[in-house]
N, C-alpha and C. Protein backbone atom coordinates (compact mmCIF):
# COMPACT_ATOMS: atom_id res chain seq x y z
N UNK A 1 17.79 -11.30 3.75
CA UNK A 1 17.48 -9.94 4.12
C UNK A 1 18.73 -9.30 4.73
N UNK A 2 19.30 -8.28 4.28
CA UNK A 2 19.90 -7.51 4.62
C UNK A 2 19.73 -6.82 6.14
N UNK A 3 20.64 -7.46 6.95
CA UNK A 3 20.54 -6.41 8.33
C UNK A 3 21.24 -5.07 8.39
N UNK A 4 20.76 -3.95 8.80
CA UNK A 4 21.56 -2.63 9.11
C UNK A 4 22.01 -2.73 10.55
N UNK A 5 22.82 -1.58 11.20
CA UNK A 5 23.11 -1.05 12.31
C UNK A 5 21.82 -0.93 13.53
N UNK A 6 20.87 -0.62 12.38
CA UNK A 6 19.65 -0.95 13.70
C UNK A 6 19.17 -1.94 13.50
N UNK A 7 18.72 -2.93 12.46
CA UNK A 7 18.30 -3.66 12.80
C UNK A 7 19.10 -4.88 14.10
N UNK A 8 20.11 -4.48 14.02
CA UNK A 8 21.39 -5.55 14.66
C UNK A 8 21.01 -4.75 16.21
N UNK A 9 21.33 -3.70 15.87
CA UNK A 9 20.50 -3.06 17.42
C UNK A 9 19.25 -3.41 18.26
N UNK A 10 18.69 -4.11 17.61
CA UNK A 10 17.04 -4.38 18.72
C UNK A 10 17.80 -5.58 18.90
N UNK A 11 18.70 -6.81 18.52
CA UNK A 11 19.22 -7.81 19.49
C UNK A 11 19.37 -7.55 20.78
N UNK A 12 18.50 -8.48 21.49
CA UNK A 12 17.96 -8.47 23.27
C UNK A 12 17.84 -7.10 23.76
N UNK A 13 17.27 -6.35 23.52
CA UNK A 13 16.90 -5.12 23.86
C UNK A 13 14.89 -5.30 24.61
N UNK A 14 14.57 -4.76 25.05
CA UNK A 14 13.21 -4.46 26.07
C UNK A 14 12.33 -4.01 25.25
N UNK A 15 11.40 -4.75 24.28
CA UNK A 15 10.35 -4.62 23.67
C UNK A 15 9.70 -3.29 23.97
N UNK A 16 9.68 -2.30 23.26
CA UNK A 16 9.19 -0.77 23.41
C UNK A 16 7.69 -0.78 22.74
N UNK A 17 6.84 -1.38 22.13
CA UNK A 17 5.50 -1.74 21.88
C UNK A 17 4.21 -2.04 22.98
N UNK A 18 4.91 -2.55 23.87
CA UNK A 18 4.46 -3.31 25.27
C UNK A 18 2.67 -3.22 24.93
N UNK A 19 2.26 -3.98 24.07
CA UNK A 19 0.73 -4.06 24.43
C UNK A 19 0.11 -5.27 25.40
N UNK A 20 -0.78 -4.39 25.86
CA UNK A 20 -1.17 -5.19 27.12
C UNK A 20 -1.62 -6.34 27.57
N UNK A 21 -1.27 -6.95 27.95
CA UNK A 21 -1.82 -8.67 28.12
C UNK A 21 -1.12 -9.52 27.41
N UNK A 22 -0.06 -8.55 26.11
CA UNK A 22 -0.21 -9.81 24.94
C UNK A 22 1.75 -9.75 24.75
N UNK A 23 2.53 -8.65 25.38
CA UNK A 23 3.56 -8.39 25.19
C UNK A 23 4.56 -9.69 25.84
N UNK A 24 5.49 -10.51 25.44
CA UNK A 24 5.92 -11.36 26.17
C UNK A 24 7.48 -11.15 27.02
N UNK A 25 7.57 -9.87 26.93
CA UNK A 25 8.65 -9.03 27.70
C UNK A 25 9.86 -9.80 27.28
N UNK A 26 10.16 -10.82 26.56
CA UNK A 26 11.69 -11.34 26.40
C UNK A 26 12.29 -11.07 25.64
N UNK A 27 13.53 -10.12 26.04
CA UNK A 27 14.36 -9.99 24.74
C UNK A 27 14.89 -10.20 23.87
N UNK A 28 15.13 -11.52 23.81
CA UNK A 28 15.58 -12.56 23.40
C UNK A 28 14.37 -12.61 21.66
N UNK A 29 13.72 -12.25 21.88
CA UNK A 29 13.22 -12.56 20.64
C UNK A 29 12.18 -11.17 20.13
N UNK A 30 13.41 -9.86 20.83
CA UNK A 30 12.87 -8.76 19.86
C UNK A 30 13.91 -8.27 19.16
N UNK A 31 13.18 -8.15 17.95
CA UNK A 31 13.38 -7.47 16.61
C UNK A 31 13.00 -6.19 16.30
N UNK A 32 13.99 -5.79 15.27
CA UNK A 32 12.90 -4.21 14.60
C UNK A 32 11.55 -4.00 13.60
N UNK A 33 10.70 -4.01 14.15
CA UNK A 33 9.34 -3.92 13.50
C UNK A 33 9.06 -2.56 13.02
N UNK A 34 8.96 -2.56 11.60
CA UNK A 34 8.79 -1.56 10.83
C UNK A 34 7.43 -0.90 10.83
N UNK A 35 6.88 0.24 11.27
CA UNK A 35 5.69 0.95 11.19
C UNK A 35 5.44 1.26 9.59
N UNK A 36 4.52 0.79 9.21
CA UNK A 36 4.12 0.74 7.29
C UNK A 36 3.23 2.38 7.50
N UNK A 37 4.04 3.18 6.45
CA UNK A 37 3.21 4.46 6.46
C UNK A 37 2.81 4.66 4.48
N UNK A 38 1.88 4.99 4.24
CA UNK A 38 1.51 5.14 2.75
C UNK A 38 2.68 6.25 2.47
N UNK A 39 3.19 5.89 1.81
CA UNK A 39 4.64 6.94 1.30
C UNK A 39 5.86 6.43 1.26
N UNK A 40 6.08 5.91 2.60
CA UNK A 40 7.19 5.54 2.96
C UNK A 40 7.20 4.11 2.67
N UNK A 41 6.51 3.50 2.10
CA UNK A 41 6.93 1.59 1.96
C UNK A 41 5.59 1.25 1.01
N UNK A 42 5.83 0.06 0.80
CA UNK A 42 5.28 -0.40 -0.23
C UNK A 42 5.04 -1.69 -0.41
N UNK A 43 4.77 -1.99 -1.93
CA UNK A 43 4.94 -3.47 -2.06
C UNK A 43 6.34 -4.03 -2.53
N UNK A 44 6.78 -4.68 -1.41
CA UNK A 44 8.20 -5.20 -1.47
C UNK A 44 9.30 -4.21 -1.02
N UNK A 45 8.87 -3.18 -0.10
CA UNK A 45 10.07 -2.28 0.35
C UNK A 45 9.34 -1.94 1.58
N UNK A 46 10.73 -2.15 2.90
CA UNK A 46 9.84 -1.91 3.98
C UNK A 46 10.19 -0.02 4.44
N UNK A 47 9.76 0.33 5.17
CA UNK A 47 10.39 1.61 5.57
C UNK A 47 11.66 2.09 5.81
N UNK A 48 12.10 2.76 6.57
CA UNK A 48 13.15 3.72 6.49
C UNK A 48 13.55 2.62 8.16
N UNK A 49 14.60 2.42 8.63
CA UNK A 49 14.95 1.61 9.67
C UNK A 49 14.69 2.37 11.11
N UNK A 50 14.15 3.72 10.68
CA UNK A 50 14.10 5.11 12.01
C UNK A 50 12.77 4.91 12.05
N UNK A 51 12.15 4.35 11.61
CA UNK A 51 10.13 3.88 11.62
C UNK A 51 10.37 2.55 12.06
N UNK A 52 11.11 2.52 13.48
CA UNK A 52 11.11 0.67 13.38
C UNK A 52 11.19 1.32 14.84
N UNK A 53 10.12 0.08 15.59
CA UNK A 53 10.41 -0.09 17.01
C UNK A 53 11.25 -1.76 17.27
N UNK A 54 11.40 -1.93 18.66
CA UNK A 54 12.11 -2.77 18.88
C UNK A 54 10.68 -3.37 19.76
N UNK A 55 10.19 -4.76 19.36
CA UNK A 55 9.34 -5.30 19.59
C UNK A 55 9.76 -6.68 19.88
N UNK A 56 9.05 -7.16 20.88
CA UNK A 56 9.21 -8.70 21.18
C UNK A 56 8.41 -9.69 20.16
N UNK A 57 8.21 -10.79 19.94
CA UNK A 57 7.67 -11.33 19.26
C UNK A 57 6.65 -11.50 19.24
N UNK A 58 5.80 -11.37 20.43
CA UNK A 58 4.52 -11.34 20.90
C UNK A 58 3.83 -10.29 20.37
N UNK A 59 4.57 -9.47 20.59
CA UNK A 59 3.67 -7.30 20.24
C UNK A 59 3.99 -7.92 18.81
N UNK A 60 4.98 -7.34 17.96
CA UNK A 60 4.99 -8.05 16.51
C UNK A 60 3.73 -8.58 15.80
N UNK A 61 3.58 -9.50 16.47
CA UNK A 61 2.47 -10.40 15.81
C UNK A 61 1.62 -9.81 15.93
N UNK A 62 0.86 -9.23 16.76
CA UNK A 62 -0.06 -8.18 16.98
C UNK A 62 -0.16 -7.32 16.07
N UNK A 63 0.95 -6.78 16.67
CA UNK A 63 0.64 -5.45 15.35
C UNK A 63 0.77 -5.77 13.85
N UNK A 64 1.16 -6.83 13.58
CA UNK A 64 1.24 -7.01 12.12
C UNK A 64 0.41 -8.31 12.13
N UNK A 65 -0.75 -8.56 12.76
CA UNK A 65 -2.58 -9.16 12.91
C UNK A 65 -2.07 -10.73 12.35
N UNK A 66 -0.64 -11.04 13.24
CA UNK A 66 -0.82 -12.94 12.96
C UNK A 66 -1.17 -13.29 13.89
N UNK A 67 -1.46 -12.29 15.29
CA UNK A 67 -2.12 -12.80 16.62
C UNK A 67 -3.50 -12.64 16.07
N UNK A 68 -4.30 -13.52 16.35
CA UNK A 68 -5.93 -13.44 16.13
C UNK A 68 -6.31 -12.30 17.12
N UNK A 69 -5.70 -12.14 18.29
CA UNK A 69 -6.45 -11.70 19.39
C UNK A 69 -6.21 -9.32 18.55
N UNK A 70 -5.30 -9.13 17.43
CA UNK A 70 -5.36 -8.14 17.04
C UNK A 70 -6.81 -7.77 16.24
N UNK A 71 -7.27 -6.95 16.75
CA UNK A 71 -9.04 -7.12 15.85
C UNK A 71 -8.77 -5.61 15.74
N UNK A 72 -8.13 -4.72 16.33
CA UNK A 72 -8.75 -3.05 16.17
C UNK A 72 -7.45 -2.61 15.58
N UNK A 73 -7.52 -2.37 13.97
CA UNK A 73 -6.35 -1.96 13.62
C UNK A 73 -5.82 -0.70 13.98
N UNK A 74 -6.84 -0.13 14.49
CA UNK A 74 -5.89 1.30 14.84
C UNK A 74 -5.22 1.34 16.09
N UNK A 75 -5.86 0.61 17.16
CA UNK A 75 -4.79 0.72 18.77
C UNK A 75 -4.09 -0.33 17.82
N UNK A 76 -3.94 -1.11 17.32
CA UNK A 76 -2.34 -2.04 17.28
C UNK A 76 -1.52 -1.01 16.28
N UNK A 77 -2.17 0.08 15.60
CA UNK A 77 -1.16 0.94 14.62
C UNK A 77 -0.40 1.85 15.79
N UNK A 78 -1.40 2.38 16.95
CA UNK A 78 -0.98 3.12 18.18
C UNK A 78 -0.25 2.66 19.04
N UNK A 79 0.04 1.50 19.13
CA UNK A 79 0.84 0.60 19.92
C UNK A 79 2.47 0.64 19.40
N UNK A 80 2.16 0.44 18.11
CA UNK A 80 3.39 0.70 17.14
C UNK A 80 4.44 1.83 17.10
N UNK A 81 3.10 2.82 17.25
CA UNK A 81 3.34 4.19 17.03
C UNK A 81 4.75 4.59 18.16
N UNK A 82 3.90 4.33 19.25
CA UNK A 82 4.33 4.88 20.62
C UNK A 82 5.65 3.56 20.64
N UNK A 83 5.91 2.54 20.24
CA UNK A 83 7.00 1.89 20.24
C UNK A 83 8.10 2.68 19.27
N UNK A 84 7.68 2.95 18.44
CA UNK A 84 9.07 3.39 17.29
C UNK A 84 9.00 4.86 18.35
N UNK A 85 8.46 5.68 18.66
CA UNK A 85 8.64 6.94 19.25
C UNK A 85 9.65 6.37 20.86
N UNK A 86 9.24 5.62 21.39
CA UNK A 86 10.06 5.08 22.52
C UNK A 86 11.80 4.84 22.12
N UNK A 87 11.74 3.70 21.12
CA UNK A 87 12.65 3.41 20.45
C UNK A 87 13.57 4.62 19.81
N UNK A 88 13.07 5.18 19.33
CA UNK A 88 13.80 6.67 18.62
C UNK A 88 14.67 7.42 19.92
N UNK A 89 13.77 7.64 20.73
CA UNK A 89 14.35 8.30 22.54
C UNK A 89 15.26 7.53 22.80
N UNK A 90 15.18 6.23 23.10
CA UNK A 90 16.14 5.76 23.53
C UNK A 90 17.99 5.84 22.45
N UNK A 91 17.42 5.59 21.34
CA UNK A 91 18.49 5.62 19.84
C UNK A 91 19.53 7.15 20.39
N UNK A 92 18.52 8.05 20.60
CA UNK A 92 18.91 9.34 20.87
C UNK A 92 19.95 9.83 22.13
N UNK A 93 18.96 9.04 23.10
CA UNK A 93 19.91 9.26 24.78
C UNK A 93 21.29 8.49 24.14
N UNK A 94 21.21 7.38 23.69
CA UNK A 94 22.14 6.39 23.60
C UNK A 94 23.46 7.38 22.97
N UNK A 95 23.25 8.26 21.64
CA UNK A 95 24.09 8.82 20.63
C UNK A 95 24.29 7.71 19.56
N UNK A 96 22.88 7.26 19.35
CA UNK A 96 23.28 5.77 18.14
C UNK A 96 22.81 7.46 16.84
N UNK A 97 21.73 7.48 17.31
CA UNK A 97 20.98 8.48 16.12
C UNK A 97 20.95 10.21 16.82
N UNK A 98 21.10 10.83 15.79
CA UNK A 98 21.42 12.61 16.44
C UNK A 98 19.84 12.98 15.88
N UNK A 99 19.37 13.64 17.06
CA UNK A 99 18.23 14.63 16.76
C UNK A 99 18.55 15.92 15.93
């Protein structure tokens, strides 16, 4: 798999997903987790790298239901949501990405 500029960017960065109880706060093992929107991705193509939050491994699994404990797909899609929107703010303050 091909890494970009952001994906290399969520290396040890503060999991922006943070769902509750289940988030394991270490940076060390967050990545960019792609929000799947009908349009934008598919079978065998993930989204655009600006639909990606920076998630720990714990939220991850969640939101993409390899944690059993994910049962309500829409708060783990909302969890997501509000991570790539966190993630984007921060991209922005930083001057990685221009609004």
């Amino acid at each position: 798999m091909r890494q970009t500029k952001l994906t290399k960017a969520a290396r040890g960065r503060d999991c922006q997903v943070r769902v509750p109880g289940i988030c394991n706060h270490n940076p060390e093992t967050t990545v960019l987790a792609h929000y799947r929107l009908a349009g934008t991705s598919g079978m065998g193509f993930k989204p655009n790298d600006l639909q990606g939050a920076w998630a720990c491994s714990a939220c991850h699994d969640y939101c993409d239901f390899r944690d059993r404990r994910a049962s309500d797909r829409d708060q783990a899609r909302l969890y997501l949501a509000e991570g790539v929107m966190r993630t984007q703010a921060i991209l922005i303050s930083e001057g990685v990405v221009a609004a």
